[in-house]
PDB file of N, CA and C in Angstrom:
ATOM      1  N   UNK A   1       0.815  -1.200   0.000  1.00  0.00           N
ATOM      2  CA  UNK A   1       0.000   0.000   0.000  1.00  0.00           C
ATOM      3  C   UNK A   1       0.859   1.266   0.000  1.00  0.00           C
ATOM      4  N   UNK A   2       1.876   1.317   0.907  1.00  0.00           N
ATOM      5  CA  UNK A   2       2.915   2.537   0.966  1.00  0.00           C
ATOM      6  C   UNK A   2       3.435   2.714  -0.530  1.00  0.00           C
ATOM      7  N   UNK A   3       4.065   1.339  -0.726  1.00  0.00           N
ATOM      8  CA  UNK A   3       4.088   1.626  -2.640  1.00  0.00           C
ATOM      9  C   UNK A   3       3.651   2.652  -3.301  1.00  0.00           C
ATOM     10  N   UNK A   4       2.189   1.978  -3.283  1.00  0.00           N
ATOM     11  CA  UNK A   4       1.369   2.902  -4.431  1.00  0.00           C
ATOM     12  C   UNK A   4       1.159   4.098  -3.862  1.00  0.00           C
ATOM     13  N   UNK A   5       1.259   4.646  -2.608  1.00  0.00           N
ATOM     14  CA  UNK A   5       0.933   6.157  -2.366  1.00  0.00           C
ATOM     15  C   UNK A   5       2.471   6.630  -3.006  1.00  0.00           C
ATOM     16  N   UNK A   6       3.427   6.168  -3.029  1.00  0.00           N
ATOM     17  CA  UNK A   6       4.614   7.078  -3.285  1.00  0.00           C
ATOM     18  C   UNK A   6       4.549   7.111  -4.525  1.00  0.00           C
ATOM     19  N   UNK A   7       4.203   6.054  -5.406  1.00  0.00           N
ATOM     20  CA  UNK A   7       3.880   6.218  -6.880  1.00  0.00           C
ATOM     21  C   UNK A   7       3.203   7.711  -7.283  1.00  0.00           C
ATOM     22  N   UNK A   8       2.199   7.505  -6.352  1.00  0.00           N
ATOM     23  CA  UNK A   8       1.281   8.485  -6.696  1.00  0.00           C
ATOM     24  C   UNK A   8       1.973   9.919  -5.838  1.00  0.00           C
ATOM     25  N   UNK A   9       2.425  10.113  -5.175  1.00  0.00           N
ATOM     26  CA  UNK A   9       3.001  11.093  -4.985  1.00  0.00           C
ATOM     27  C   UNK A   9       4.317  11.684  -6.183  1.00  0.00           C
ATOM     28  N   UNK A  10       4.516  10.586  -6.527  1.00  0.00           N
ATOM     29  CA  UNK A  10       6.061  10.921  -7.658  1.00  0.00           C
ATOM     30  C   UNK A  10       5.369  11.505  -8.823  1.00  0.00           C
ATOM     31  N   UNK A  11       4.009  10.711  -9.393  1.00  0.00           N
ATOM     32  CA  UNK A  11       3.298  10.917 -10.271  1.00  0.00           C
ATOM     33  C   UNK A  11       2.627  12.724  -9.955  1.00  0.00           C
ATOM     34  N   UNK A  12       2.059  12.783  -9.516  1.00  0.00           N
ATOM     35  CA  UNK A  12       1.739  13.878  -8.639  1.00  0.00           C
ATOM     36  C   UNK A  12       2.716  15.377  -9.394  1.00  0.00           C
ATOM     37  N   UNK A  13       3.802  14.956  -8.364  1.00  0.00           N
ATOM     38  CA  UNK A  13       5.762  15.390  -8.284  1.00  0.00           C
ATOM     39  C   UNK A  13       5.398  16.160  -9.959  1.00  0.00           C
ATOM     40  N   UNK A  14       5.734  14.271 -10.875  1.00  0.00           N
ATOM     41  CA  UNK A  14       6.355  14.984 -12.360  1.00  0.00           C
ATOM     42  C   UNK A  14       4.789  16.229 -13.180  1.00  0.00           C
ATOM     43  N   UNK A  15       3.512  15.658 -12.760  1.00  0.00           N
ATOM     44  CA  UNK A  15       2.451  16.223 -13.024  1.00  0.00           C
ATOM     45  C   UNK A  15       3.008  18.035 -12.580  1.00  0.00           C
ATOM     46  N   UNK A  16       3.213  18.086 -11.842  1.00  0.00           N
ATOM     47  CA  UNK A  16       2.961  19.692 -11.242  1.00  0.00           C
ATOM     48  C   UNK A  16       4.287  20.032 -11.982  1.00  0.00           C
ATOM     49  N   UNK A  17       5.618  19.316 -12.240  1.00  0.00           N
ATOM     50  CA  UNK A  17       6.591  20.279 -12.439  1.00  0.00           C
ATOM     51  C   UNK A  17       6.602  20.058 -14.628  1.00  0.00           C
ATOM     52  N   UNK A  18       5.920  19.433 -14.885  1.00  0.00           N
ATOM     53  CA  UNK A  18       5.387  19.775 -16.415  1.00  0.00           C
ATOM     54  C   UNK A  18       4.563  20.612 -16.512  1.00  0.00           C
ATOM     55  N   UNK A  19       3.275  20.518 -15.376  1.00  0.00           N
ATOM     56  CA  UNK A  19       2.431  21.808 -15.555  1.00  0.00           C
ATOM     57  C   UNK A  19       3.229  23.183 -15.383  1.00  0.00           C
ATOM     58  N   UNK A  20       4.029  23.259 -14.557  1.00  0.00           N
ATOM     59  CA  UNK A  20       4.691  24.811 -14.400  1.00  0.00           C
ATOM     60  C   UNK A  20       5.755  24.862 -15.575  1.00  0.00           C
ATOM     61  N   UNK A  21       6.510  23.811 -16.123  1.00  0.00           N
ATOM     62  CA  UNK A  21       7.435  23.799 -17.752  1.00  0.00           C
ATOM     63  C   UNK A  21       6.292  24.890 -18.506  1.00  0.00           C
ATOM     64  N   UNK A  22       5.151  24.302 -18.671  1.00  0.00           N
ATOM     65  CA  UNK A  22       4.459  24.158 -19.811  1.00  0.00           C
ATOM     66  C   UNK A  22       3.559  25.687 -19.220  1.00  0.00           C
ATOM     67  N   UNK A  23       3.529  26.462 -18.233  1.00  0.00           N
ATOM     68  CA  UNK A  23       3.100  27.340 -17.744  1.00  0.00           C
ATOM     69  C   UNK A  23       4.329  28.344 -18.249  1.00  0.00           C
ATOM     70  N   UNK A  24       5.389  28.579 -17.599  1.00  0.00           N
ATOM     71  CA  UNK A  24       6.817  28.817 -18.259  1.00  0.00           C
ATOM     72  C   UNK A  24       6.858  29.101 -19.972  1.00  0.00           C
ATOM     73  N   UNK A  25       6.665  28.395 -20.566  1.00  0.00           N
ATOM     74  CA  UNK A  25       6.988  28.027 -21.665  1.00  0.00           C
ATOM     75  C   UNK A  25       5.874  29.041 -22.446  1.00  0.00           C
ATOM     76  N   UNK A  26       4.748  29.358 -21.875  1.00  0.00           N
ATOM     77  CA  UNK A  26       3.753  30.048 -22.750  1.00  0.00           C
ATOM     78  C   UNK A  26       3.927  31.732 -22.348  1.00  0.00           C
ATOM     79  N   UNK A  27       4.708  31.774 -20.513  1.00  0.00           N
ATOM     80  CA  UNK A  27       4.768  33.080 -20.190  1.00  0.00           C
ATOM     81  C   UNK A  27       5.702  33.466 -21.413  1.00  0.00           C
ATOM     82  N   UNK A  28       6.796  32.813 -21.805  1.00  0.00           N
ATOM     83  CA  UNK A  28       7.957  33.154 -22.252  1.00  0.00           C
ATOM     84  C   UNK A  28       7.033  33.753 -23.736  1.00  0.00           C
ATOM     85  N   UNK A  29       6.981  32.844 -24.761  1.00  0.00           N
ATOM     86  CA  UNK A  29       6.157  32.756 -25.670  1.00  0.00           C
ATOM     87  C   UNK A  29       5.380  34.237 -25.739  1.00  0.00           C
ATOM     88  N   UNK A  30       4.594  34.518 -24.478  1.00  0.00           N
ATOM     89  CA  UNK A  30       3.661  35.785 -25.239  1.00  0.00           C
ATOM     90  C   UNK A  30       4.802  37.103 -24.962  1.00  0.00           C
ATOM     91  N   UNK A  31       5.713  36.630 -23.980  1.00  0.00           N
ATOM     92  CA  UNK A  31       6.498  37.976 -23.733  1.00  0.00           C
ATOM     93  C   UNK A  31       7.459  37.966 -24.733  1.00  0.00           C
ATOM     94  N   UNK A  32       8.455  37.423 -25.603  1.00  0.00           N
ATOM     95  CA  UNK A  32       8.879  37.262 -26.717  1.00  0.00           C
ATOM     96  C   UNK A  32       8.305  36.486 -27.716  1.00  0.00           C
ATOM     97  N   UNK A  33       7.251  36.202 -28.154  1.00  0.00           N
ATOM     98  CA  UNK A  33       6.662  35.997 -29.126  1.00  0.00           C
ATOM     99  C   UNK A  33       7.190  34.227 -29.621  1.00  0.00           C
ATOM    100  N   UNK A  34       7.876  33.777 -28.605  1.00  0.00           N
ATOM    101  CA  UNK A  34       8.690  32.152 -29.550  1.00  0.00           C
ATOM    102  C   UNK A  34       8.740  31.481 -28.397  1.00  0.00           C
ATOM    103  N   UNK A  35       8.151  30.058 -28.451  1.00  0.00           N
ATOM    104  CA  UNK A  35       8.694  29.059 -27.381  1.00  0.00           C
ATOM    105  C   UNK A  35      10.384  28.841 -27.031  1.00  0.00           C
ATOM    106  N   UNK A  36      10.873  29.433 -25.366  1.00  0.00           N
ATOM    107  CA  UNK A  36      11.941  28.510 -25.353  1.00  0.00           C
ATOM    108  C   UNK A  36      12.166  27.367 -25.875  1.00  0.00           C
ATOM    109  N   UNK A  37      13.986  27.728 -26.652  1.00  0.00           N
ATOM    110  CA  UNK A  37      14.667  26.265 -27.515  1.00  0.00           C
ATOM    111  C   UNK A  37      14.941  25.264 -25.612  1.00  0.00           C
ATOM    112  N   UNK A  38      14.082  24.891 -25.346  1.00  0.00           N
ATOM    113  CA  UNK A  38      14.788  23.744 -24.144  1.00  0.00           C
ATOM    114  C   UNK A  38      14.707  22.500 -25.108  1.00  0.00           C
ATOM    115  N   UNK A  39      15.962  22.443 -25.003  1.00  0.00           N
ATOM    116  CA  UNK A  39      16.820  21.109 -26.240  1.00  0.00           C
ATOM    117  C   UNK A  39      16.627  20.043 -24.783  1.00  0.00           C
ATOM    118  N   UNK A  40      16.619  19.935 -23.444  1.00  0.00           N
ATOM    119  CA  UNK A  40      16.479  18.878 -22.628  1.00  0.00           C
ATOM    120  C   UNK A  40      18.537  18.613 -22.521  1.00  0.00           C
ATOM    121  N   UNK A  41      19.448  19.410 -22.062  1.00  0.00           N
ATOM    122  CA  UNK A  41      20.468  19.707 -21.593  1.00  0.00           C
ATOM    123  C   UNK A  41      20.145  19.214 -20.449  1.00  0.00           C
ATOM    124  N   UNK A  42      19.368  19.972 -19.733  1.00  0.00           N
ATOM    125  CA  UNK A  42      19.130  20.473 -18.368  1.00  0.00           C
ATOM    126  C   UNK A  42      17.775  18.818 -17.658  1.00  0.00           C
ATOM    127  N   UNK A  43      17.765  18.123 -18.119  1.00  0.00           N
ATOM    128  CA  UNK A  43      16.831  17.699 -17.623  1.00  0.00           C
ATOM    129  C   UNK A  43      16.815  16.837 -16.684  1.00  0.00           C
ATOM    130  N   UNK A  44      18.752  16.164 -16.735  1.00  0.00           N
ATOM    131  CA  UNK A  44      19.266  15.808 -15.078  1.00  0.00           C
ATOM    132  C   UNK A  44      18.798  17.088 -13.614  1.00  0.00           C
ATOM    133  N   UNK A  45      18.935  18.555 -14.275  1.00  0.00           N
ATOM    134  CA  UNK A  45      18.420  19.092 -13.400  1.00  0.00           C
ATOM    135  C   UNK A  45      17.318  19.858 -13.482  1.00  0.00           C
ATOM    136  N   UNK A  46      16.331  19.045 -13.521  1.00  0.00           N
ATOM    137  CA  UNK A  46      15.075  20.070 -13.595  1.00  0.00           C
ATOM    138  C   UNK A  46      14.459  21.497 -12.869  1.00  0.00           C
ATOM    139  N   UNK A  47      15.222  21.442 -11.556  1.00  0.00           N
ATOM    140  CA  UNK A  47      15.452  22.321 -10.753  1.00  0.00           C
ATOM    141  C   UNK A  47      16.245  23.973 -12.128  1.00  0.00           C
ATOM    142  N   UNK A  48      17.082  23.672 -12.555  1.00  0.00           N
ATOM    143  CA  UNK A  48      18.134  24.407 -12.665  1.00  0.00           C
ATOM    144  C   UNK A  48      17.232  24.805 -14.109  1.00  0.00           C
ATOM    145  N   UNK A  49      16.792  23.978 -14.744  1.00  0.00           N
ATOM    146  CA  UNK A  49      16.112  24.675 -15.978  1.00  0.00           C
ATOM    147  C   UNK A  49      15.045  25.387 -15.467  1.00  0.00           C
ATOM    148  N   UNK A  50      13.696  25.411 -14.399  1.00  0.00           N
ATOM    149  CA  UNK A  50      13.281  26.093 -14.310  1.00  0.00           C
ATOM    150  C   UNK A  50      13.192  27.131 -13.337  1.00  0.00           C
ATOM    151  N   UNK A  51      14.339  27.178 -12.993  1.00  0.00           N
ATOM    152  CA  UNK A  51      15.013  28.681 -12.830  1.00  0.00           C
ATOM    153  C   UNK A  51      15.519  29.590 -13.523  1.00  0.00           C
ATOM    154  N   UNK A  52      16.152  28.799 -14.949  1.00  0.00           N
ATOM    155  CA  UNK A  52      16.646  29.627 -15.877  1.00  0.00           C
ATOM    156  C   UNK A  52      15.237  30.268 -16.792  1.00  0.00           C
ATOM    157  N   UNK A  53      14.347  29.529 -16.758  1.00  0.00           N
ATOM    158  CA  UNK A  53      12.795  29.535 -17.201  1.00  0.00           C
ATOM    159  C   UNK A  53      12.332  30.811 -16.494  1.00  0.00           C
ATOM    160  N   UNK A  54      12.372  30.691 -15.221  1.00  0.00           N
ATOM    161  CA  UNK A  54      12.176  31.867 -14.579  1.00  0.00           C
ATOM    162  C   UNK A  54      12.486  33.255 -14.744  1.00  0.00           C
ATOM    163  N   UNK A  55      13.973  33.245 -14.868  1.00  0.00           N
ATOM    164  CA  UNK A  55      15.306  34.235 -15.021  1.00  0.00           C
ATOM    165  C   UNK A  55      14.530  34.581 -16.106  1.00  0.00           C
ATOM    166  N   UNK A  56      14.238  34.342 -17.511  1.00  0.00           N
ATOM    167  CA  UNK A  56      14.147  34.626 -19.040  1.00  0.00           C
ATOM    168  C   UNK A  56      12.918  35.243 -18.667  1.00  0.00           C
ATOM    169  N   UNK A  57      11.964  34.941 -18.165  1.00  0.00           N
ATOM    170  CA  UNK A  57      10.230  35.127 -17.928  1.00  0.00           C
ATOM    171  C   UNK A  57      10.611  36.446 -16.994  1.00  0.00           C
ATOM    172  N   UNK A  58      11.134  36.391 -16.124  1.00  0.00           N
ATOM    173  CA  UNK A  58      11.163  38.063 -15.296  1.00  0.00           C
ATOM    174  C   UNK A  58      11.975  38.989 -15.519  1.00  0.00           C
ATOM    175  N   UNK A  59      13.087  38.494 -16.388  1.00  0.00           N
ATOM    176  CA  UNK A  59      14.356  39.426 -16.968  1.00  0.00           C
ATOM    177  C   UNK A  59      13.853  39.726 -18.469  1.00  0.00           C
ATOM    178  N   UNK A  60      15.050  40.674 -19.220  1.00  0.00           N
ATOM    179  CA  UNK A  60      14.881  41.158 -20.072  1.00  0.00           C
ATOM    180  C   UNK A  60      15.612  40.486 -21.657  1.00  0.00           C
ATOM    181  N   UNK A  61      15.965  39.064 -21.122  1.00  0.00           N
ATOM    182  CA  UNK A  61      16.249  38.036 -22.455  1.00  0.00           C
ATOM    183  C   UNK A  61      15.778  37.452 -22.192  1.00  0.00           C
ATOM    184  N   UNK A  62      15.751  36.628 -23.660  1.00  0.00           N
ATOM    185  CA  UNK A  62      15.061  35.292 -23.502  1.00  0.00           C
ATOM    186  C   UNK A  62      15.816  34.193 -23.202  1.00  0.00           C
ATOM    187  N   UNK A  63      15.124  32.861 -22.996  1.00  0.00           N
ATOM    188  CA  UNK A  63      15.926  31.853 -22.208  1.00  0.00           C
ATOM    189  C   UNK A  63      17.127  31.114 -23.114  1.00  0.00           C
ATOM    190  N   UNK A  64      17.231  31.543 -24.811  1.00  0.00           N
ATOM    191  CA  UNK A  64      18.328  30.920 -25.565  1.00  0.00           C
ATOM    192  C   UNK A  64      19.519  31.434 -24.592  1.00  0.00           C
ATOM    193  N   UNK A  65      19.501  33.053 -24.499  1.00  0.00           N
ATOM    194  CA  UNK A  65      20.211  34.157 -24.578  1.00  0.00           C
ATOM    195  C   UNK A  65      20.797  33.676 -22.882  1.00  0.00           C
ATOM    196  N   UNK A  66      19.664  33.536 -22.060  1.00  0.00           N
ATOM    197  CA  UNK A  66      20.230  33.242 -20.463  1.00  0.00           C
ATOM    198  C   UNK A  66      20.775  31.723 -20.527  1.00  0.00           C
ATOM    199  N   UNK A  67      20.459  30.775 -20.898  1.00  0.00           N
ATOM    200  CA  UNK A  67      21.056  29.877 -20.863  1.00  0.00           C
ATOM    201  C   UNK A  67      22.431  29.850 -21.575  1.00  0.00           C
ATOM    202  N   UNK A  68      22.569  30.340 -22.962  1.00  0.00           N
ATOM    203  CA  UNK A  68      23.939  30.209 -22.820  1.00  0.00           C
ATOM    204  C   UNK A  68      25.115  31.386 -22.581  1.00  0.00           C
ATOM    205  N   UNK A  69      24.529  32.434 -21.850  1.00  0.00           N
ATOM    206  CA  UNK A  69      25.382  32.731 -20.577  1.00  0.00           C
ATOM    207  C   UNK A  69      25.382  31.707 -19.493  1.00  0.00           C
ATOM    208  N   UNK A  70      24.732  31.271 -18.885  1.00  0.00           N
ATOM    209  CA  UNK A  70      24.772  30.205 -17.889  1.00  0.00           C
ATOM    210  C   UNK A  70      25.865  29.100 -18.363  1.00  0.00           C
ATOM    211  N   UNK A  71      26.046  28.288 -19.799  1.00  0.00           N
ATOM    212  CA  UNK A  71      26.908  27.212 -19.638  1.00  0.00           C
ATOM    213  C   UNK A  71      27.744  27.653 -20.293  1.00  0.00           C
ATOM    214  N   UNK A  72      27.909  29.029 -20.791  1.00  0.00           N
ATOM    215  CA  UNK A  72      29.553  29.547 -20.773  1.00  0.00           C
ATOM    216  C   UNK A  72      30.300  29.991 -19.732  1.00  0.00           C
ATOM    217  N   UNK A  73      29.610  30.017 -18.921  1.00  0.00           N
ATOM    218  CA  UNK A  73      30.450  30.574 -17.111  1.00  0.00           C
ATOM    219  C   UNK A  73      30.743  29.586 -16.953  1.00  0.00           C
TER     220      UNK A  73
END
């Protein structure tokens, strides 16, 4: 029984952090007019892409432009 609740909690987990990708992904979109290129680099850290998601959505580039400042440092 513990099983399946953690299933469903993980399930849950990946549910909410695609809904906020895919929330992300449309802020970006109407504020520069183009879906972030997320090529899936980042997807060992999902954490770290949607922060950079973030960064692009409240700053004044878009996320090509912040990300690769990010993996040229």
């Amino acid at each position: 029984m513990e099983r399946s609740t953690n299933l469903s909690f993980d399930n849950y987990k990946k549910k909410t952090v695609m809904d906020a990708m895919e929330n992300l992904r449309n802020l970006h979109k109407e504020k520069y007019g183009v879906e972030p290129n997320v090529i899936g680099l980042l997807w060992n850290d999902i954490d770290k892409q949607i922060d950079l998601l973030i960064e692009a959505v409240e700053g004044d580039k878009p996320y090509d432009v912040v990300f690769s400042a990010q993996s040229s440092s």
